[in-house]
N, C-alpha and C. Protein backbone atom coordinates (compact mmCIF):
# COMPACT_ATOMS: atom_id res chain seq x y z
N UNK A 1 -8.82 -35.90 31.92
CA UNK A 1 -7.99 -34.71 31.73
C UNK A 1 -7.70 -34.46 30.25
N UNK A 2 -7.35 -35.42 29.43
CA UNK A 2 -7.39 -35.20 28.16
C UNK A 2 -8.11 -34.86 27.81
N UNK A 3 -9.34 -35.92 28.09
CA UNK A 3 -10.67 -34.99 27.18
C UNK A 3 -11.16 -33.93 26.94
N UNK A 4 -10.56 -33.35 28.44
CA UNK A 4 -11.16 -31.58 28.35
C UNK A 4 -10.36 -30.76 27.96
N UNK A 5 -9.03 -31.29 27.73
CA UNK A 5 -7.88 -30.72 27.06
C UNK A 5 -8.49 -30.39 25.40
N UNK A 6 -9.05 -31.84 24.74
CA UNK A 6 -8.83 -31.52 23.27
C UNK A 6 -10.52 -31.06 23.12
N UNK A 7 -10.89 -30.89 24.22
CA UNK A 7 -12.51 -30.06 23.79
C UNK A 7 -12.30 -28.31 24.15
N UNK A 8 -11.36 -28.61 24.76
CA UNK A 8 -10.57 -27.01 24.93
C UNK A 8 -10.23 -26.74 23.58
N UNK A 9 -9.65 -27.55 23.18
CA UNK A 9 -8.81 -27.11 22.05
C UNK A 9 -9.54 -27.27 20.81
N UNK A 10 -10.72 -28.23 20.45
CA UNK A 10 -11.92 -27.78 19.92
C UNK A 10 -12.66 -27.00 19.73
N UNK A 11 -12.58 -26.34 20.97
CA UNK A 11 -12.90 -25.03 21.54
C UNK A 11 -13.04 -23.77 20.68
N UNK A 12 -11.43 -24.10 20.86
CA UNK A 12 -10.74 -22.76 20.38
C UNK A 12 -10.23 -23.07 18.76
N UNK A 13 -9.87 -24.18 18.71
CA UNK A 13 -10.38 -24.06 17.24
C UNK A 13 -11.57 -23.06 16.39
N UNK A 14 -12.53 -23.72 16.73
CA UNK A 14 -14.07 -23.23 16.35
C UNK A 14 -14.28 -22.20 16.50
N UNK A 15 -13.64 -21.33 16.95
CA UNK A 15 -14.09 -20.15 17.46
C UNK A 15 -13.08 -19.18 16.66
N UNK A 16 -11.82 -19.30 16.24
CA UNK A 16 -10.81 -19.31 15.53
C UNK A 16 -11.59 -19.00 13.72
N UNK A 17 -12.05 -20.48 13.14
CA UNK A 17 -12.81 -20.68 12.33
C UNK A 17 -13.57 -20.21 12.14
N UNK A 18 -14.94 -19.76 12.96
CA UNK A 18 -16.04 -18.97 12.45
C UNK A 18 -14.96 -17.42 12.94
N UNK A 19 -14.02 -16.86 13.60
CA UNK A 19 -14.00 -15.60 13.44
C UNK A 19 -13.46 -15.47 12.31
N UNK A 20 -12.48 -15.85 11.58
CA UNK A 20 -12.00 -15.82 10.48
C UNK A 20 -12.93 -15.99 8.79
N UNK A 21 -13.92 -16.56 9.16
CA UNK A 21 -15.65 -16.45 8.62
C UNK A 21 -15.90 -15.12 8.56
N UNK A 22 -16.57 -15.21 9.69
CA UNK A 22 -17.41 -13.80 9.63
C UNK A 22 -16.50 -12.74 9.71
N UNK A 23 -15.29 -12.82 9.75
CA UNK A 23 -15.44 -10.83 9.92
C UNK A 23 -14.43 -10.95 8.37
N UNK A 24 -14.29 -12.22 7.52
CA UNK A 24 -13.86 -12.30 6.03
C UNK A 24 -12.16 -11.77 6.47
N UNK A 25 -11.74 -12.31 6.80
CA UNK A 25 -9.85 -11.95 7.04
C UNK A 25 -9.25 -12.80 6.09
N UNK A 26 -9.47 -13.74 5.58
CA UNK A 26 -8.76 -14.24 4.64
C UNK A 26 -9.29 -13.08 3.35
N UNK A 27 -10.19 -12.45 3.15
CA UNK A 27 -9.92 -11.12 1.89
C UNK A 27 -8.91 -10.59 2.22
N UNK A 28 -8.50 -10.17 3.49
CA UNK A 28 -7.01 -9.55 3.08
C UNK A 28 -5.82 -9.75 3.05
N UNK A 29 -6.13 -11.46 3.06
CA UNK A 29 -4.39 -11.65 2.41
C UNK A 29 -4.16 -11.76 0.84
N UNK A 30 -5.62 -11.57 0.46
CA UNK A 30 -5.52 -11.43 -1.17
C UNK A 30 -4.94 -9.88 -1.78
N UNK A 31 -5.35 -9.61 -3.14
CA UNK A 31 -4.90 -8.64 -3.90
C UNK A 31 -6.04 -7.72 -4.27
N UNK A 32 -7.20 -8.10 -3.96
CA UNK A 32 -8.45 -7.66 -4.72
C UNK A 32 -8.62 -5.80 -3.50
N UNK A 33 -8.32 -4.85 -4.65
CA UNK A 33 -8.82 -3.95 -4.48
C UNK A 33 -9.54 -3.19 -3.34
N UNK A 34 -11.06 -4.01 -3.68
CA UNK A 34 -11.96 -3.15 -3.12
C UNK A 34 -12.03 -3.72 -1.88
N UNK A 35 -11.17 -4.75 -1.06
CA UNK A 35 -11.10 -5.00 0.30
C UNK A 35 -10.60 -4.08 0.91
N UNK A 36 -9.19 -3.40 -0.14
CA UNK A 36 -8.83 -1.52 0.59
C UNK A 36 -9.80 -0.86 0.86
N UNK A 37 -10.65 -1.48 0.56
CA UNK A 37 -11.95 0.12 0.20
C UNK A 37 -12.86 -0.24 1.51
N UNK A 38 -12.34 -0.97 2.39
CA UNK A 38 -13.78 -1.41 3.31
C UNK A 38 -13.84 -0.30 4.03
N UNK A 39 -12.31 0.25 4.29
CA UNK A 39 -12.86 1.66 5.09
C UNK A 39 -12.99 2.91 4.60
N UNK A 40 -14.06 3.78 5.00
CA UNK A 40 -14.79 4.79 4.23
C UNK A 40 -13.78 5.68 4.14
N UNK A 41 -12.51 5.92 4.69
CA UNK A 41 -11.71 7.16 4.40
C UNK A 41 -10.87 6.46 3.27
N UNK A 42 -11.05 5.24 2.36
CA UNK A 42 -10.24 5.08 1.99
C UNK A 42 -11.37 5.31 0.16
N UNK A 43 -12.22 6.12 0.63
CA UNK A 43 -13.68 5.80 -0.83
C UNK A 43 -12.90 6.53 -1.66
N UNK A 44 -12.00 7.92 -1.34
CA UNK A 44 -11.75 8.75 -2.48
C UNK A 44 -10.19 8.22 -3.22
N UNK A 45 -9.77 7.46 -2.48
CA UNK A 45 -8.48 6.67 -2.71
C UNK A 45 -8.63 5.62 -3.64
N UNK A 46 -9.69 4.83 -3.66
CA UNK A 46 -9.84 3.53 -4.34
C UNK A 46 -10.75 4.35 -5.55
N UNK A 47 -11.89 5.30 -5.17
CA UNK A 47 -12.24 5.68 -6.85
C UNK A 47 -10.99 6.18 -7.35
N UNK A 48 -10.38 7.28 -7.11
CA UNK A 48 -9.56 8.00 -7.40
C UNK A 48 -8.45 6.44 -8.36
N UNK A 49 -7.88 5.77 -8.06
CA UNK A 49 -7.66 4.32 -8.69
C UNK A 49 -8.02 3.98 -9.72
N UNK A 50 -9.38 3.77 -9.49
CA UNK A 50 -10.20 2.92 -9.91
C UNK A 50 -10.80 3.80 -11.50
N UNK A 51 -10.50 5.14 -11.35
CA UNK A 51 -10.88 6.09 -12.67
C UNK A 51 -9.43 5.89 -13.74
N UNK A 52 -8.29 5.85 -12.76
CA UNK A 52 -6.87 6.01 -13.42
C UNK A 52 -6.33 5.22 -14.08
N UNK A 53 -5.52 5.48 -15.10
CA UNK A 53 -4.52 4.27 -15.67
C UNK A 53 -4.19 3.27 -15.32
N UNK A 54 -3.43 3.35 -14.29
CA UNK A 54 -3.16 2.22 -12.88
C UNK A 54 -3.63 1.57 -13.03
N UNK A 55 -5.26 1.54 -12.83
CA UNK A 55 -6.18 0.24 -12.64
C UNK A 55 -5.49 -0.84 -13.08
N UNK A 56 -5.22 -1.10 -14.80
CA UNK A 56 -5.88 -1.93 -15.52
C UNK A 56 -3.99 -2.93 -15.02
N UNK A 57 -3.57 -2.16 -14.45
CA UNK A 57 -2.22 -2.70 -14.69
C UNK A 57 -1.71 -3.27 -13.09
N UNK A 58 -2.54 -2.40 -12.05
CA UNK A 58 -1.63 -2.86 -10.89
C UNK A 58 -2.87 -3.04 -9.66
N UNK A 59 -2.49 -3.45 -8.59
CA UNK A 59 -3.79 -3.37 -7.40
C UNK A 59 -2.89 -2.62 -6.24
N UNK A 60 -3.76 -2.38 -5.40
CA UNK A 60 -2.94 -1.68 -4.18
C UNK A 60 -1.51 -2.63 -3.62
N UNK A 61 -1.73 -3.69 -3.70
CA UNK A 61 -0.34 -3.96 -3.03
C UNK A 61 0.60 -4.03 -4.01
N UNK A 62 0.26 -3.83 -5.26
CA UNK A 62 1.43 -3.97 -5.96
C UNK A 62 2.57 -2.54 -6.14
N UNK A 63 1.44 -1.59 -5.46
CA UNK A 63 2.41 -0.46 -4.92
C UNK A 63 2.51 -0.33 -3.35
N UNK A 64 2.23 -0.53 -2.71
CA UNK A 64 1.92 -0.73 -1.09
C UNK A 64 2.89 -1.48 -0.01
N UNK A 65 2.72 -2.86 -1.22
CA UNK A 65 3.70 -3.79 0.00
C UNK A 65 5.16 -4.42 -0.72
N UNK A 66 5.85 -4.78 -0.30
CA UNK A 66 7.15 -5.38 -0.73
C UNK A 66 6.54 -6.69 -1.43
N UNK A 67 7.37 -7.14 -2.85
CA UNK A 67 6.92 -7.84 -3.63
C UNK A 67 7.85 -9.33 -3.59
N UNK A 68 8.56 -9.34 -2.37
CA UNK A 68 9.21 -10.60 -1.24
C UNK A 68 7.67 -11.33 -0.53
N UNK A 69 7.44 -12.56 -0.82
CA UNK A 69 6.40 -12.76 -0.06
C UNK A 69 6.18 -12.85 1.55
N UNK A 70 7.63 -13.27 2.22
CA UNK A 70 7.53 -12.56 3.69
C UNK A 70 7.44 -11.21 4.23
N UNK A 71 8.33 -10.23 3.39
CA UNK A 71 8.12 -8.90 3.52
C UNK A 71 6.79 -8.96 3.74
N UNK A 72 5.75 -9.03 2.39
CA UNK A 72 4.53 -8.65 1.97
C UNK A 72 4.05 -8.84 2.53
N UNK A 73 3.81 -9.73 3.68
CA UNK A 73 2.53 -10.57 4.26
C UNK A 73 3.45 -9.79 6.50
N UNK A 74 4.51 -9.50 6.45
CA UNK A 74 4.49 -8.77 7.58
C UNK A 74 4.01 -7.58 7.32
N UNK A 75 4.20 -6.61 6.47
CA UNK A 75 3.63 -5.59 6.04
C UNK A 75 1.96 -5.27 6.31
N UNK A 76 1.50 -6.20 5.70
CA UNK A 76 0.16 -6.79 5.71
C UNK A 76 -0.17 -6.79 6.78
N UNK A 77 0.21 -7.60 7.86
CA UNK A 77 -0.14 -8.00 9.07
C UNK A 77 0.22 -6.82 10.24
N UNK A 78 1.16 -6.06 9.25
CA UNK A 78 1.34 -4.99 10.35
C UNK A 78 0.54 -3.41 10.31
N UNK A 79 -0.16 -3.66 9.01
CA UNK A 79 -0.85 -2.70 8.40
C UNK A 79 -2.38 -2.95 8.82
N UNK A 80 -2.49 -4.08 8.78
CA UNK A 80 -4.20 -4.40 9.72
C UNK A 80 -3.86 -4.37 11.33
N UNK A 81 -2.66 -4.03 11.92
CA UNK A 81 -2.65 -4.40 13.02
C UNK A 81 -2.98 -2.78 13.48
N UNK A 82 -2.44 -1.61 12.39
CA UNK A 82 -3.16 -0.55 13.05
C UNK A 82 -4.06 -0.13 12.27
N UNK A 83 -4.91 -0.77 11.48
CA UNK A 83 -5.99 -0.37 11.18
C UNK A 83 -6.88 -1.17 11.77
N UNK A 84 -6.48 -1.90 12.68
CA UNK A 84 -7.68 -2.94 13.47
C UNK A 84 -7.46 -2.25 14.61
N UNK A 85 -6.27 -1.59 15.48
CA UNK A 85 -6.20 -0.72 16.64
C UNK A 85 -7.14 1.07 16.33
N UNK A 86 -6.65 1.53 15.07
CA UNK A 86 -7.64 2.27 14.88
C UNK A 86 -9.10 2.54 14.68
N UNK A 87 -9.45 1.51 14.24
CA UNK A 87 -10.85 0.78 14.51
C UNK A 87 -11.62 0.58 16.13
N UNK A 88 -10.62 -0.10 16.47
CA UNK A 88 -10.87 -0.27 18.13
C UNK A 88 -11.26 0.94 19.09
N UNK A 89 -10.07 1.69 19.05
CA UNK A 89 -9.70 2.92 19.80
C UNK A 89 -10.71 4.20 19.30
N UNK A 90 -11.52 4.20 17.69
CA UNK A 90 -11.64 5.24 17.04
C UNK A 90 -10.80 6.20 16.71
N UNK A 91 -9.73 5.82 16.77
CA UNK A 91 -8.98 6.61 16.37
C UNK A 91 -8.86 6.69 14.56
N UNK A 92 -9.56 6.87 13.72
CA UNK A 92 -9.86 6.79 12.14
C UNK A 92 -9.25 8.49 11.80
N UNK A 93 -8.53 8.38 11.08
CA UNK A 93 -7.50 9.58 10.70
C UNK A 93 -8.77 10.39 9.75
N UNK A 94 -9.27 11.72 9.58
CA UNK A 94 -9.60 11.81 8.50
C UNK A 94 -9.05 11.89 6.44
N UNK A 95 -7.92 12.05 6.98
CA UNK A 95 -6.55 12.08 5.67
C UNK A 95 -5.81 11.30 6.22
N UNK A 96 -5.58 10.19 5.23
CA UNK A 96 -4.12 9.27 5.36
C UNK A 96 -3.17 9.58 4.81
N UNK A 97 -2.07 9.48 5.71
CA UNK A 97 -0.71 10.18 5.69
C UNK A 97 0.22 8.74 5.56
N UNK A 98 0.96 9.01 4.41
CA UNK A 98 1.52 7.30 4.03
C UNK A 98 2.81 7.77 5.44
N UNK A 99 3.27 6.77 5.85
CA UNK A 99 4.44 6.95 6.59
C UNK A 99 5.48 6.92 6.43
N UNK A 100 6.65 6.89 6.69
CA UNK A 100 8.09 7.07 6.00
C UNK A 100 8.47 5.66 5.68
N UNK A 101 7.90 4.41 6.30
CA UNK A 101 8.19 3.38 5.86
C UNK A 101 7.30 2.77 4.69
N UNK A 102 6.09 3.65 4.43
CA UNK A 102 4.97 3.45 3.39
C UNK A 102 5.84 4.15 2.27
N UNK A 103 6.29 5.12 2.41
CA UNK A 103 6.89 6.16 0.82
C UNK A 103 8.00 5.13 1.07
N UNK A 104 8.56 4.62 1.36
CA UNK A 104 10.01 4.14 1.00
C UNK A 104 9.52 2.66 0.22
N UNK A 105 8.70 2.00 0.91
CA UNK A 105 7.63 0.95 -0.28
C UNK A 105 7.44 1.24 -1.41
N UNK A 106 6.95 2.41 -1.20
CA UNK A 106 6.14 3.22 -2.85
C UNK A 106 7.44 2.99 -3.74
N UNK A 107 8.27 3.98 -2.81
CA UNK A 107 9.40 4.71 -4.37
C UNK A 107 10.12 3.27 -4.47
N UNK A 108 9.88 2.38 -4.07
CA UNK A 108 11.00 1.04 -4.68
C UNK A 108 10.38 -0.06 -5.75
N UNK A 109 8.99 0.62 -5.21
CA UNK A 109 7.83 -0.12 -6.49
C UNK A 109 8.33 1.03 -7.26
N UNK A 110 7.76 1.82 -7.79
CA UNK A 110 7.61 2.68 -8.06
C UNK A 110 8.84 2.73 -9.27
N UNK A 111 10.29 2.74 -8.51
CA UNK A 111 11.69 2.42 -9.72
C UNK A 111 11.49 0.66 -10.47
N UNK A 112 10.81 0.44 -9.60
CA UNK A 112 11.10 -0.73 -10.06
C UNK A 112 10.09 -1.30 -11.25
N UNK A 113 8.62 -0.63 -11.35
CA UNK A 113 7.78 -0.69 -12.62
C UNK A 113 8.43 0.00 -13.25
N UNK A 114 8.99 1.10 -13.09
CA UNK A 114 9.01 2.36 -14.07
C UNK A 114 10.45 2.63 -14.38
N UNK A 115 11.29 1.29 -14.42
CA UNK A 115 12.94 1.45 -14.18
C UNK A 115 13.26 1.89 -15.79
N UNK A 116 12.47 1.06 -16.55
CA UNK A 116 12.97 1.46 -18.24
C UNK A 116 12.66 2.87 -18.05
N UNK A 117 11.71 3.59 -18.06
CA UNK A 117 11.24 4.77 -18.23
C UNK A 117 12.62 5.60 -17.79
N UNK A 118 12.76 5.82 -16.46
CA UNK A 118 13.67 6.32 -15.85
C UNK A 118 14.92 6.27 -16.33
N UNK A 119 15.08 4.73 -16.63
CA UNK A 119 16.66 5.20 -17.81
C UNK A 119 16.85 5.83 -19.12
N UNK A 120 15.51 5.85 -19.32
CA UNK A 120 15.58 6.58 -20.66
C UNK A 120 14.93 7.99 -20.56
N UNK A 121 14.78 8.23 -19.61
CA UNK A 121 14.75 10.09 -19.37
C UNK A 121 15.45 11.02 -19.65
N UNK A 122 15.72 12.04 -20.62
CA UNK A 122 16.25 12.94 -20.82
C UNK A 122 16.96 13.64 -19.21
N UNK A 123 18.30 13.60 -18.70
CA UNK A 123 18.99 13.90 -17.75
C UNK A 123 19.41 14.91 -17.77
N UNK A 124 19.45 15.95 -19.07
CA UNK A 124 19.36 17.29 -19.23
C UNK A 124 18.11 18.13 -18.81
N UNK A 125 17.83 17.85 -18.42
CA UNK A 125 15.99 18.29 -17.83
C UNK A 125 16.71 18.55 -16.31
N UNK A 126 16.22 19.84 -16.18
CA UNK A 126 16.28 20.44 -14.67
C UNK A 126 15.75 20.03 -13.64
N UNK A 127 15.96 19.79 -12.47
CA UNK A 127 15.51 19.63 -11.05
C UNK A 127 14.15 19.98 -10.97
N UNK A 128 13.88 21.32 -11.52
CA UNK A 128 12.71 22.14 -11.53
C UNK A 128 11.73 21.13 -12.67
N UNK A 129 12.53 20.92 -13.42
CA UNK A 129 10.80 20.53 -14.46
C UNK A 129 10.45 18.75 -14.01
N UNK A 130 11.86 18.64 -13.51
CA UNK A 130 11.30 17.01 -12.73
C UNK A 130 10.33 17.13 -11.58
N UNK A 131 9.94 18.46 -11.19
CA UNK A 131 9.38 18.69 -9.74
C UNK A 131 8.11 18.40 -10.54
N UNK A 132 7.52 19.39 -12.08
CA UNK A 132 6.57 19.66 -12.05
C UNK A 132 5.64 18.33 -12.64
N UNK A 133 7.01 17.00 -13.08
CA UNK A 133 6.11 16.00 -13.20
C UNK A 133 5.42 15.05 -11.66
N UNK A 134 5.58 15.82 -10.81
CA UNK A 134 4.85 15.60 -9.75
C UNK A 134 3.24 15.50 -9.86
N UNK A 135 2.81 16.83 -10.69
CA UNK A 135 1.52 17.37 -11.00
C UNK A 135 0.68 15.91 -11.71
N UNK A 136 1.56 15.89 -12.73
CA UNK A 136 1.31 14.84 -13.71
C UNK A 136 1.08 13.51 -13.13
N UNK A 137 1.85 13.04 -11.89
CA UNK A 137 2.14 11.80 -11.35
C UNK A 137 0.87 12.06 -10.86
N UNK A 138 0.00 12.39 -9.94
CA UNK A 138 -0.87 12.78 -9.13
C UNK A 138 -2.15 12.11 -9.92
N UNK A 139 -1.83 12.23 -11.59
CA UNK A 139 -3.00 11.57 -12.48
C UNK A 139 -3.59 9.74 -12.23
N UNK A 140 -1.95 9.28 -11.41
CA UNK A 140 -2.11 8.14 -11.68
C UNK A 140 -3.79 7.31 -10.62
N UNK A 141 -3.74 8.80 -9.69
CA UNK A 141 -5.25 7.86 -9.18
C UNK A 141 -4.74 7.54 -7.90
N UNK A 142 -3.38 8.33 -6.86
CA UNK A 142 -3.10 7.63 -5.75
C UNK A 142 -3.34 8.95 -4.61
N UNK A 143 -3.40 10.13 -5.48
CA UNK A 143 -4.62 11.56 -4.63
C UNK A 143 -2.80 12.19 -4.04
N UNK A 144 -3.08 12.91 -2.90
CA UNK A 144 -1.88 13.73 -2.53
C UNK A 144 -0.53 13.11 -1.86
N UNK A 145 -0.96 12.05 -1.11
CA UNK A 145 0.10 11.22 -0.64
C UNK A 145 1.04 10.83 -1.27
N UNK A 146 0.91 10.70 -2.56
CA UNK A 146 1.71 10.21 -3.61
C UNK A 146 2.54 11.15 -4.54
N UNK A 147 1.98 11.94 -4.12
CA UNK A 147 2.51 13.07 -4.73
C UNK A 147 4.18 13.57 -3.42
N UNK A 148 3.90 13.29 -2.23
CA UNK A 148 4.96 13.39 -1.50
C UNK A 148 5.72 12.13 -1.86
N UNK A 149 5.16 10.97 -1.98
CA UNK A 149 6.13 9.49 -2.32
C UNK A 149 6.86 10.44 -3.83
N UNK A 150 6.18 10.77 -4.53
CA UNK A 150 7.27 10.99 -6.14
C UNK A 150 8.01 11.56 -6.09
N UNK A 151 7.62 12.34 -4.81
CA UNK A 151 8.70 14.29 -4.67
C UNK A 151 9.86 13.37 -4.11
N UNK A 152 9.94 12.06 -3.17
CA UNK A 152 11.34 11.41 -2.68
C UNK A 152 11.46 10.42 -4.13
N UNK A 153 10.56 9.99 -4.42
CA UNK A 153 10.85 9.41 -5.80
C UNK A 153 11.94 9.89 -6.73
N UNK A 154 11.39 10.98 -6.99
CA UNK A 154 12.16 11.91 -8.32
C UNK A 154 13.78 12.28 -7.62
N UNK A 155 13.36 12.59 -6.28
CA UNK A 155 14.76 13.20 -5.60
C UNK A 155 15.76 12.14 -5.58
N UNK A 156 15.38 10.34 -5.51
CA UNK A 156 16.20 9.73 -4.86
C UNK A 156 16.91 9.35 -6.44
N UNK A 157 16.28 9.55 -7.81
CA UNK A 157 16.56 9.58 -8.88
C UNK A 157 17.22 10.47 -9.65
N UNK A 158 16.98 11.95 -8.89
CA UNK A 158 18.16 12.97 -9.02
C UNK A 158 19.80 12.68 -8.23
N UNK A 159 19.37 12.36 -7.39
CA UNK A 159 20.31 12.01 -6.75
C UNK A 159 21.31 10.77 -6.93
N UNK A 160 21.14 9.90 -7.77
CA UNK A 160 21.35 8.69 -8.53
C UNK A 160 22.04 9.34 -9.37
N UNK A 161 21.67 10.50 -9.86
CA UNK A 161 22.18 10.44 -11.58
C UNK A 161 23.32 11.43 -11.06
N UNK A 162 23.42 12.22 -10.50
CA UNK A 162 24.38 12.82 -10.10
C UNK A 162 25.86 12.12 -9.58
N UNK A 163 25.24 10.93 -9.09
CA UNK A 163 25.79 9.84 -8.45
C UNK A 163 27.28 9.83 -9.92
N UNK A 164 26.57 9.45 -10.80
CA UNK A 164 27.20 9.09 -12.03
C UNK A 164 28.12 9.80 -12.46
């Protein structure tokens, strides 16, 4: 009875092991880029990156996921869990739409690289011309999605200073 217990469990070991092999899942608990890029709706997202400033300074999770290493790695796990159901199902979006819990990631990276900047912003500057550095943000290489993360970005930073 044992024996077939731990050849069970040999078993399933091994099988564990080579899936984690072949289909390469340990790439995505790393940082490297172009593992974002395995899926094709994501080609104009990662060039779009990969041309920009950004590059040289950050990788996708360093705007993406919480920079807590448990956060990061549920995030992770919950982020392949529907891109492995979308995969399954075919359900492949043609435009990715960050979600309200994706922009709320963004804009906390987001204050949080760019916190000097932000305190040293001219606060006499209108609502309106903070909108139009939206345009500008859009350069950084993260395409339209990001452009809705800055628009709560900028707002949650108007809204801060008013605070004051």
């Amino acid at each position: 009875m044992r024996f077939a217990l731990l050849v069970g469990v040999l078993a399933l070991l091994a099988v564990l092991v080579v899936g984690v092999y072949v289909t390469g899942f340990t790439d995505y608990l790393g940082n490297n880029p172009s593992t974002c890029n395995n899926c094709h709706v994501m080609d104009s997202v990662y060039e779009n990156w990969y041309h920009a400033g950004h590059r040289q300074w950050t990788t996708c999770n360093d705007c993406h996921t919480p920079h807590a290493l448990i956060p990061k790695y549920f995030i992770k796990a919950l982020s392949g869990y529907h891109h492995v159901s979308a995969f399954l199902l075919g359900d492949i979006p043609t435009a990715i739409r960050a979600k309200e819990s994706s922009r709320k990631i963004v804009q906390e990276n987001c204050l949080r690289c760019h916190e000097q900047t932000v305190d040293n912003l001219d606060w006499q500057m209108t609502y309106t011309k903070m909108k139009t550095s939206v345009t500008a943000f859009r350069a950084t290489g993260t395409l339209l999605m990001v452009s809705e993360v800055s628009r709560s970005c900028l707002t949650s930073i108007w809204r801060r200073i008013n605070e004051c």
